[in-house]
PDB file of N, CA and C in Angstrom:
ATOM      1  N   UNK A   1      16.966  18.560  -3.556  1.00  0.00           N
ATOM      2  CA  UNK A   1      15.745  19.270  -3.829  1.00  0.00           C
ATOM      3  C   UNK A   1      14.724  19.115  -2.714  1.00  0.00           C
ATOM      4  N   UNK A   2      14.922  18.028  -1.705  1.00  0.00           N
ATOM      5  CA  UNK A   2      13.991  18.057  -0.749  1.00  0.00           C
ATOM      6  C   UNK A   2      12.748  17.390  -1.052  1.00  0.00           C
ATOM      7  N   UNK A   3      12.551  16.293  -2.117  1.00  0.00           N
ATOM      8  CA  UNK A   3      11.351  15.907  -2.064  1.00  0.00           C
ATOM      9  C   UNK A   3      11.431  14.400  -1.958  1.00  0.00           C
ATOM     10  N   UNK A   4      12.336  14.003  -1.017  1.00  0.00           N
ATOM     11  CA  UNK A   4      12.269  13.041  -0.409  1.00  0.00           C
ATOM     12  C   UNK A   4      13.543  11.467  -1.438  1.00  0.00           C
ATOM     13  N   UNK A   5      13.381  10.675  -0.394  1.00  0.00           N
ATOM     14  CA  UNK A   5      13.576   9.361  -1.508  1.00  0.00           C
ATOM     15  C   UNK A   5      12.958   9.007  -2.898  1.00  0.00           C
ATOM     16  N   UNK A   6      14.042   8.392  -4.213  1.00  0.00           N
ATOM     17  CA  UNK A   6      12.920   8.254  -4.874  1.00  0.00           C
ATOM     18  C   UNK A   6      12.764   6.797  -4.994  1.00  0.00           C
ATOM     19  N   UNK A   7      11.407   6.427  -5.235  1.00  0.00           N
ATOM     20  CA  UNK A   7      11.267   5.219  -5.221  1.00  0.00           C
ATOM     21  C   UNK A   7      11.228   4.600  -6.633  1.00  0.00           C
ATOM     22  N   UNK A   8      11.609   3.180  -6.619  1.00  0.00           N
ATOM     23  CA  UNK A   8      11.742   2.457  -7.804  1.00  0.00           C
ATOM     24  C   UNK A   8      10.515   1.886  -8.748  1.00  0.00           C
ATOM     25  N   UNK A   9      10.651   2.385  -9.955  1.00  0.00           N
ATOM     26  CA  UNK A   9       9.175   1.845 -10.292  1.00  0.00           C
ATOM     27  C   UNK A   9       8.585   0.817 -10.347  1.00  0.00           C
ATOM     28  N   UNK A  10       9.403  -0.214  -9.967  1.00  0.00           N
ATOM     29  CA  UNK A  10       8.716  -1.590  -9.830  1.00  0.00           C
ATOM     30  C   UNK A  10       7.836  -1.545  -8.815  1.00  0.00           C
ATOM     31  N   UNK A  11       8.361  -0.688  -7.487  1.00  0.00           N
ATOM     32  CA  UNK A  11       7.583  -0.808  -6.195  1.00  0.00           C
ATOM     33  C   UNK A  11       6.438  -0.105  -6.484  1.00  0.00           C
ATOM     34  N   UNK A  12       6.325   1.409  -6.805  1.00  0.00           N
ATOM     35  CA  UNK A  12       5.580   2.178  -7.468  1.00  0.00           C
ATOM     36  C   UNK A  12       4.222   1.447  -8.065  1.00  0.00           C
ATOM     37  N   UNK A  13       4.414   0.780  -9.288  1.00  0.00           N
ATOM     38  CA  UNK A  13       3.469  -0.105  -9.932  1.00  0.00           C
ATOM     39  C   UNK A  13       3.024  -1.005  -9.036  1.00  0.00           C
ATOM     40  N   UNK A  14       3.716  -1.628  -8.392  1.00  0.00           N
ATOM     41  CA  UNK A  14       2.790  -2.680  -7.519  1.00  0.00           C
ATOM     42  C   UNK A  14       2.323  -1.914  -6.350  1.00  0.00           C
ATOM     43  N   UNK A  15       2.473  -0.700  -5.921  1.00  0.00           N
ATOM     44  CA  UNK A  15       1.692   0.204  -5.278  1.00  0.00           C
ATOM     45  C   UNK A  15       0.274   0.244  -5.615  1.00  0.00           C
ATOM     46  N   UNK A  16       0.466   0.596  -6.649  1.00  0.00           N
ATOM     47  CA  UNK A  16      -0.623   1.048  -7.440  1.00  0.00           C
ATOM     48  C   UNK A  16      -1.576   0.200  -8.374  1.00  0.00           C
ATOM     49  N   UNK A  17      -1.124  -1.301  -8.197  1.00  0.00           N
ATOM     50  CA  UNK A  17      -1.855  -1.707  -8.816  1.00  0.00           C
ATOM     51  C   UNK A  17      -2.412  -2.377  -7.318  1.00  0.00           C
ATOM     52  N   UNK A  18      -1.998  -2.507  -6.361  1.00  0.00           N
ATOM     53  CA  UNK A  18      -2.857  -3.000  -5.194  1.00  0.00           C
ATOM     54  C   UNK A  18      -3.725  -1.936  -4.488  1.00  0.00           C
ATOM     55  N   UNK A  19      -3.538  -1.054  -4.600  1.00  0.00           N
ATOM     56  CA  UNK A  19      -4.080   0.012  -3.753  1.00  0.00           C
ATOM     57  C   UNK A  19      -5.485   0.250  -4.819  1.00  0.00           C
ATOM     58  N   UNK A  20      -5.191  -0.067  -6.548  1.00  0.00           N
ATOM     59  CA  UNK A  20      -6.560  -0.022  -7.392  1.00  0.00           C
ATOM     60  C   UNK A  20      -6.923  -1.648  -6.824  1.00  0.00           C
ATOM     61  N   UNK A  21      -6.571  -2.558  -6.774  1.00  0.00           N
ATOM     62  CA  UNK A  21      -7.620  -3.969  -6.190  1.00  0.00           C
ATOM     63  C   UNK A  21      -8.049  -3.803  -5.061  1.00  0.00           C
ATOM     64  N   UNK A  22      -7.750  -3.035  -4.060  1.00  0.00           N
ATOM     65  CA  UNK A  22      -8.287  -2.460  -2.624  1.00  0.00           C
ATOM     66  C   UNK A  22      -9.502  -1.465  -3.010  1.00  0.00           C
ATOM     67  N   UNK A  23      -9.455  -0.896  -4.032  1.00  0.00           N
ATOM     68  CA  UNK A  23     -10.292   0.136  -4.093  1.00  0.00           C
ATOM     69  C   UNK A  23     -11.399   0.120  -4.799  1.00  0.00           C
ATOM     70  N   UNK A  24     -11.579  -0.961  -5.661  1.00  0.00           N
ATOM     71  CA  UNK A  24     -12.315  -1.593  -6.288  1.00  0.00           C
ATOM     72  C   UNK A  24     -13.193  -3.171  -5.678  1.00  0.00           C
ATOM     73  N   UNK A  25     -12.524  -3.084  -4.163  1.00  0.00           N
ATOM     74  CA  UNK A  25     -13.371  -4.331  -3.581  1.00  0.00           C
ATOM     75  C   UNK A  25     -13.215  -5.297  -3.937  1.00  0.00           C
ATOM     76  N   UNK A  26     -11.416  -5.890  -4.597  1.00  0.00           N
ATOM     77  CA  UNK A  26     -10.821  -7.097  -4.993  1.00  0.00           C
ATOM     78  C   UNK A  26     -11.241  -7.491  -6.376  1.00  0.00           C
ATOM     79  N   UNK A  27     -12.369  -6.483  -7.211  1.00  0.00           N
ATOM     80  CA  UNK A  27     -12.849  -6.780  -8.454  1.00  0.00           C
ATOM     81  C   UNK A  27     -11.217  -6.444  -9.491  1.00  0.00           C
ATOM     82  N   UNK A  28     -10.546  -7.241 -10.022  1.00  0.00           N
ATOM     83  CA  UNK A  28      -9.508  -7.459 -10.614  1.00  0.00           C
ATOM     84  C   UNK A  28      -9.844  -6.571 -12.360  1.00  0.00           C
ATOM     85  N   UNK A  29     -11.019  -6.367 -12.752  1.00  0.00           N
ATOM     86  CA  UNK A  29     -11.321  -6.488 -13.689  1.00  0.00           C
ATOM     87  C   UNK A  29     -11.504  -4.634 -13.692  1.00  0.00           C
ATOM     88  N   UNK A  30     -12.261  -4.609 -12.591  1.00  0.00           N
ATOM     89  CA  UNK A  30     -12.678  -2.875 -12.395  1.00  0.00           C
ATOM     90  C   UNK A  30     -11.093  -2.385 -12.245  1.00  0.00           C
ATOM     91  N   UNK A  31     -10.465  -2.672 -11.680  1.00  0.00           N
ATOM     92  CA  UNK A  31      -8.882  -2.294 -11.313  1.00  0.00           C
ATOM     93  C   UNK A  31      -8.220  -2.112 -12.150  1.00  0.00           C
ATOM     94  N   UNK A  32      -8.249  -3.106 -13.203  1.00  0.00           N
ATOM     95  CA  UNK A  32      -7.595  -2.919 -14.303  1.00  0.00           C
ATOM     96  C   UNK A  32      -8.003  -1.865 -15.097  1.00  0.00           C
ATOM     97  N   UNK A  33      -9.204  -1.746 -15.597  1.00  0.00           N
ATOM     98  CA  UNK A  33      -9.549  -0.692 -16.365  1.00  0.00           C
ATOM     99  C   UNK A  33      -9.437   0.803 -15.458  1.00  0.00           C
ATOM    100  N   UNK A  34      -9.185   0.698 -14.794  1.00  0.00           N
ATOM    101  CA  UNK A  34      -9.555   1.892 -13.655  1.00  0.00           C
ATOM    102  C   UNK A  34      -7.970   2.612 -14.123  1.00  0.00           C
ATOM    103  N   UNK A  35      -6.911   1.760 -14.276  1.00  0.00           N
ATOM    104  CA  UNK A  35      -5.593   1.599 -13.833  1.00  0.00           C
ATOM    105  C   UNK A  35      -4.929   1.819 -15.625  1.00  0.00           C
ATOM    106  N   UNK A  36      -6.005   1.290 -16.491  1.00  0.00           N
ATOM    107  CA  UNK A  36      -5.771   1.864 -18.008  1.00  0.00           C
ATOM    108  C   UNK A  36      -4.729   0.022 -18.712  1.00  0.00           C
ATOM    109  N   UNK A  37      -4.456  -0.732 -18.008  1.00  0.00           N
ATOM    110  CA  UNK A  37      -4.337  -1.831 -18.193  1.00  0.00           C
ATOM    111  C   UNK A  37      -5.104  -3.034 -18.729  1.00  0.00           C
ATOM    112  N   UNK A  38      -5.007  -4.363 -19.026  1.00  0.00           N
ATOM    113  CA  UNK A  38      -5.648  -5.656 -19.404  1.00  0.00           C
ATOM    114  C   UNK A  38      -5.844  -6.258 -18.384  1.00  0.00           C
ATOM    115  N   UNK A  39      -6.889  -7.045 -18.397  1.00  0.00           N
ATOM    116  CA  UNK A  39      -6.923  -8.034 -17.328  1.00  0.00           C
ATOM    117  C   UNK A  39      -5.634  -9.206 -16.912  1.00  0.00           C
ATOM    118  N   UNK A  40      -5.770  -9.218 -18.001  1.00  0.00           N
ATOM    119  CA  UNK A  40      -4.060 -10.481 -18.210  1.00  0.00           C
ATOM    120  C   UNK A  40      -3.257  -9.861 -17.809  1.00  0.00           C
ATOM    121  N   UNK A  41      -2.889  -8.396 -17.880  1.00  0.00           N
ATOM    122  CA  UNK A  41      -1.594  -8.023 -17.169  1.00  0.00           C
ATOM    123  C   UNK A  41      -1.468  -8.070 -15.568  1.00  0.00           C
ATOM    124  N   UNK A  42      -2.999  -7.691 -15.451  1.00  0.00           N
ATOM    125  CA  UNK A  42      -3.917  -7.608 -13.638  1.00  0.00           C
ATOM    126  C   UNK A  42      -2.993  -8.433 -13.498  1.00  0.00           C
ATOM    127  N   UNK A  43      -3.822  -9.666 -14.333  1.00  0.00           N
ATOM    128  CA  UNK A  43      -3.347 -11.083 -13.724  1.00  0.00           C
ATOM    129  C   UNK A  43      -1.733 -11.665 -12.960  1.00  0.00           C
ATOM    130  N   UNK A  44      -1.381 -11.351 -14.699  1.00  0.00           N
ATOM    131  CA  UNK A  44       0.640 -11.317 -14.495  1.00  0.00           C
ATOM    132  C   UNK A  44       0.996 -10.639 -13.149  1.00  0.00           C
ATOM    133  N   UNK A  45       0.736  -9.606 -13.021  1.00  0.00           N
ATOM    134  CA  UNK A  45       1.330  -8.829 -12.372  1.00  0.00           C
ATOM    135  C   UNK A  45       0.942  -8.803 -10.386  1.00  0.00           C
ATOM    136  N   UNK A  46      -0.454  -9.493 -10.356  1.00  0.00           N
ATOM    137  CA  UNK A  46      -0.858 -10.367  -8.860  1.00  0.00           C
ATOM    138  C   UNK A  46      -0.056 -11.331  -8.743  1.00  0.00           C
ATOM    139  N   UNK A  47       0.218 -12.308  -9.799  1.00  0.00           N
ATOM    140  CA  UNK A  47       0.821 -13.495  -9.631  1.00  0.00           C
ATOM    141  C   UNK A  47       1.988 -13.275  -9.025  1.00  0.00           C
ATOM    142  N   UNK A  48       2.935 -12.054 -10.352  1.00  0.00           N
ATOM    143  CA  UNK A  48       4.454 -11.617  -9.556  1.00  0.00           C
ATOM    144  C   UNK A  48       4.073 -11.514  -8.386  1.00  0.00           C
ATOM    145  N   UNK A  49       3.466 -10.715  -8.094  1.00  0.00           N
ATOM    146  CA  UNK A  49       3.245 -10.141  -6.581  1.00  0.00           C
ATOM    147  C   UNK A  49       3.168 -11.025  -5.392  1.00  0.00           C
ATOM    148  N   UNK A  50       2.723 -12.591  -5.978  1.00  0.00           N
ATOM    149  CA  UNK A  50       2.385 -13.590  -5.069  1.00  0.00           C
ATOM    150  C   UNK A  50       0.942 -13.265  -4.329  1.00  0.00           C
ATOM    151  N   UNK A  51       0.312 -12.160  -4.955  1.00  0.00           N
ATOM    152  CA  UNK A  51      -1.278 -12.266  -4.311  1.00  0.00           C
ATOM    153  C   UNK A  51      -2.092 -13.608  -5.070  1.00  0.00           C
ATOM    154  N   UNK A  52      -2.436 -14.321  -4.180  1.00  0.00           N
ATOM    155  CA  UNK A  52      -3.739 -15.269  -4.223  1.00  0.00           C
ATOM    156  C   UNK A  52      -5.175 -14.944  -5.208  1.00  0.00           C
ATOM    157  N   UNK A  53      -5.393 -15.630  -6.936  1.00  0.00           N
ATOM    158  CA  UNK A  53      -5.910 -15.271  -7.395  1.00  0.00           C
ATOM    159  C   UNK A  53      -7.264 -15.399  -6.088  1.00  0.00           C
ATOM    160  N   UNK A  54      -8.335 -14.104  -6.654  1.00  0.00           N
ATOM    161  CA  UNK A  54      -9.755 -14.065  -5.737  1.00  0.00           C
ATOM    162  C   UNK A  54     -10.001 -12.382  -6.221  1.00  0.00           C
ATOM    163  N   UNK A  55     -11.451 -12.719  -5.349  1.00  0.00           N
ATOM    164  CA  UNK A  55     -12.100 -11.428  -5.858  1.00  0.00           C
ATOM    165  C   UNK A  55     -13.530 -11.676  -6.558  1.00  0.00           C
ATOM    166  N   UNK A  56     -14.339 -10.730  -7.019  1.00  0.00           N
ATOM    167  CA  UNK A  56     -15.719 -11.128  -7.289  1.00  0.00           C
ATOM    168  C   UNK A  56     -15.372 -11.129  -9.182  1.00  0.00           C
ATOM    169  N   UNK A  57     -14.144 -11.328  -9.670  1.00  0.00           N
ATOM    170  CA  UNK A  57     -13.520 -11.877 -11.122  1.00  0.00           C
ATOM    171  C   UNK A  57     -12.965 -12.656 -10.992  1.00  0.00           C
ATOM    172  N   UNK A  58     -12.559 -13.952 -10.048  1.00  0.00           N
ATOM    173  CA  UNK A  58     -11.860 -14.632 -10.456  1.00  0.00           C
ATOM    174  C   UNK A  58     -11.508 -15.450 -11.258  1.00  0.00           C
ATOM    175  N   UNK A  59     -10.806 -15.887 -12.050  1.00  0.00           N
ATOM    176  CA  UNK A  59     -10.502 -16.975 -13.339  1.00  0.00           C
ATOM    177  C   UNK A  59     -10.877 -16.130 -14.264  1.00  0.00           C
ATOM    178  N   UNK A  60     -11.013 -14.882 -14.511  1.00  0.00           N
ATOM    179  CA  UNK A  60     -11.618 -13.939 -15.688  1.00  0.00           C
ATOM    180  C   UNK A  60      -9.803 -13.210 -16.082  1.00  0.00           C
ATOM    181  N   UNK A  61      -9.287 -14.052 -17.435  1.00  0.00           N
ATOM    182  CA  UNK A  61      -8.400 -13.459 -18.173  1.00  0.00           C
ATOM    183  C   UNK A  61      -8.528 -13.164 -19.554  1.00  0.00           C
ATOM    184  N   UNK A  62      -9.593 -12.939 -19.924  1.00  0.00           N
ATOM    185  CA  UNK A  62      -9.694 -12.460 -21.331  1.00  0.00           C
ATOM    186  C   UNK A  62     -10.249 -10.725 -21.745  1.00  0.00           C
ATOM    187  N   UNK A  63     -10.032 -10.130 -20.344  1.00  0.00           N
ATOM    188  CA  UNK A  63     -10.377  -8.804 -20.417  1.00  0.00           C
ATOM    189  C   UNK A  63     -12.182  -8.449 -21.215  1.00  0.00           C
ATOM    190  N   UNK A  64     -12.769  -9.877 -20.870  1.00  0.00           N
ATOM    191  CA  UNK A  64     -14.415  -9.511 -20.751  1.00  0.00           C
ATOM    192  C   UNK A  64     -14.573  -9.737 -19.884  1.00  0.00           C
ATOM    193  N   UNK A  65     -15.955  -8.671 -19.438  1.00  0.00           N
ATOM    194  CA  UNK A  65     -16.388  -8.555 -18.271  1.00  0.00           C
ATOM    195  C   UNK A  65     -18.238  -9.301 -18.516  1.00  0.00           C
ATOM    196  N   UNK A  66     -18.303 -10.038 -17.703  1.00  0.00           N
ATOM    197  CA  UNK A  66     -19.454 -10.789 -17.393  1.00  0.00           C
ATOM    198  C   UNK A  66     -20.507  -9.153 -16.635  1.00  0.00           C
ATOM    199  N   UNK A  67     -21.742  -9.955 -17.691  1.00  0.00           N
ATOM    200  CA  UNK A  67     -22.532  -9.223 -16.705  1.00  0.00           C
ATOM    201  C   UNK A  67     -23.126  -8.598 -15.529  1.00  0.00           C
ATOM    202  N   UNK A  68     -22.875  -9.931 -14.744  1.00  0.00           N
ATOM    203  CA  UNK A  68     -23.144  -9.578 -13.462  1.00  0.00           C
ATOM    204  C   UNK A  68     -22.281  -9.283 -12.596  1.00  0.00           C
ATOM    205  N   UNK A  69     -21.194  -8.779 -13.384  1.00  0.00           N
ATOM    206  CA  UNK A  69     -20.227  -7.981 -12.297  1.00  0.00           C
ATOM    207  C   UNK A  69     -20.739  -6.370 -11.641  1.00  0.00           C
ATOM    208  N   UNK A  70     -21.622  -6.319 -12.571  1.00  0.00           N
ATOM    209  CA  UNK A  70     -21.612  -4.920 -12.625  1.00  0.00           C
ATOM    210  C   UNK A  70     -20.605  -3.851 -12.504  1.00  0.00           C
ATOM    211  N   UNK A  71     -19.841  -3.923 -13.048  1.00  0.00           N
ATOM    212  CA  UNK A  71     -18.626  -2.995 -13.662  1.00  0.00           C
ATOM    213  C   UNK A  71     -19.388  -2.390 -14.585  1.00  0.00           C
ATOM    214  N   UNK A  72     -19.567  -0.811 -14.810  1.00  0.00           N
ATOM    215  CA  UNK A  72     -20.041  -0.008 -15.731  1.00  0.00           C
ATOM    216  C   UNK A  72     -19.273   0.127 -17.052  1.00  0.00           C
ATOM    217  N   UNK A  73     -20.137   0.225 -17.959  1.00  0.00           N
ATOM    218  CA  UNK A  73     -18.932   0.124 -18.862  1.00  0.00           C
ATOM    219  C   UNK A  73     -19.174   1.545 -19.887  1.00  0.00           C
TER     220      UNK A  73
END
């Protein structure tokens, strides 16, 4: 059909869930919701990844967001 390789969705998802923590300025929390996910999964799923928890959420796994994140809600 011509529309190239297809790629596997594991790679896919971790595409996409780094390219939402890039785009959100490492805020883990904005990413997630951005992305329609939990924070805890954020979480799980950096860890697989071997990314280094950080970011202006870090240690935040209960999918509340602190005030002064300013994440709109």
């Amino acid at each position: 059909m011509g529309h190239g390789p297809i790629v596997p969705l594991d790679q896919l998802e971790k595409q996409a869930i780094l390219l939402a923590v890039d785009a959100c300025g490492g805020n883990r929390t904005q990413a997630a919701r951005l992305l329609g996910i939990s924070v805890r999964t954020m979480r799980n799923k950096l860890r697989e990844y071997g990314v280094a928890p950080g970011g202006s959420d870090a240690g935040s796994d209960d999918g509340d967001v602190a005030a002064d994140e300013g994440v709109a809600v």
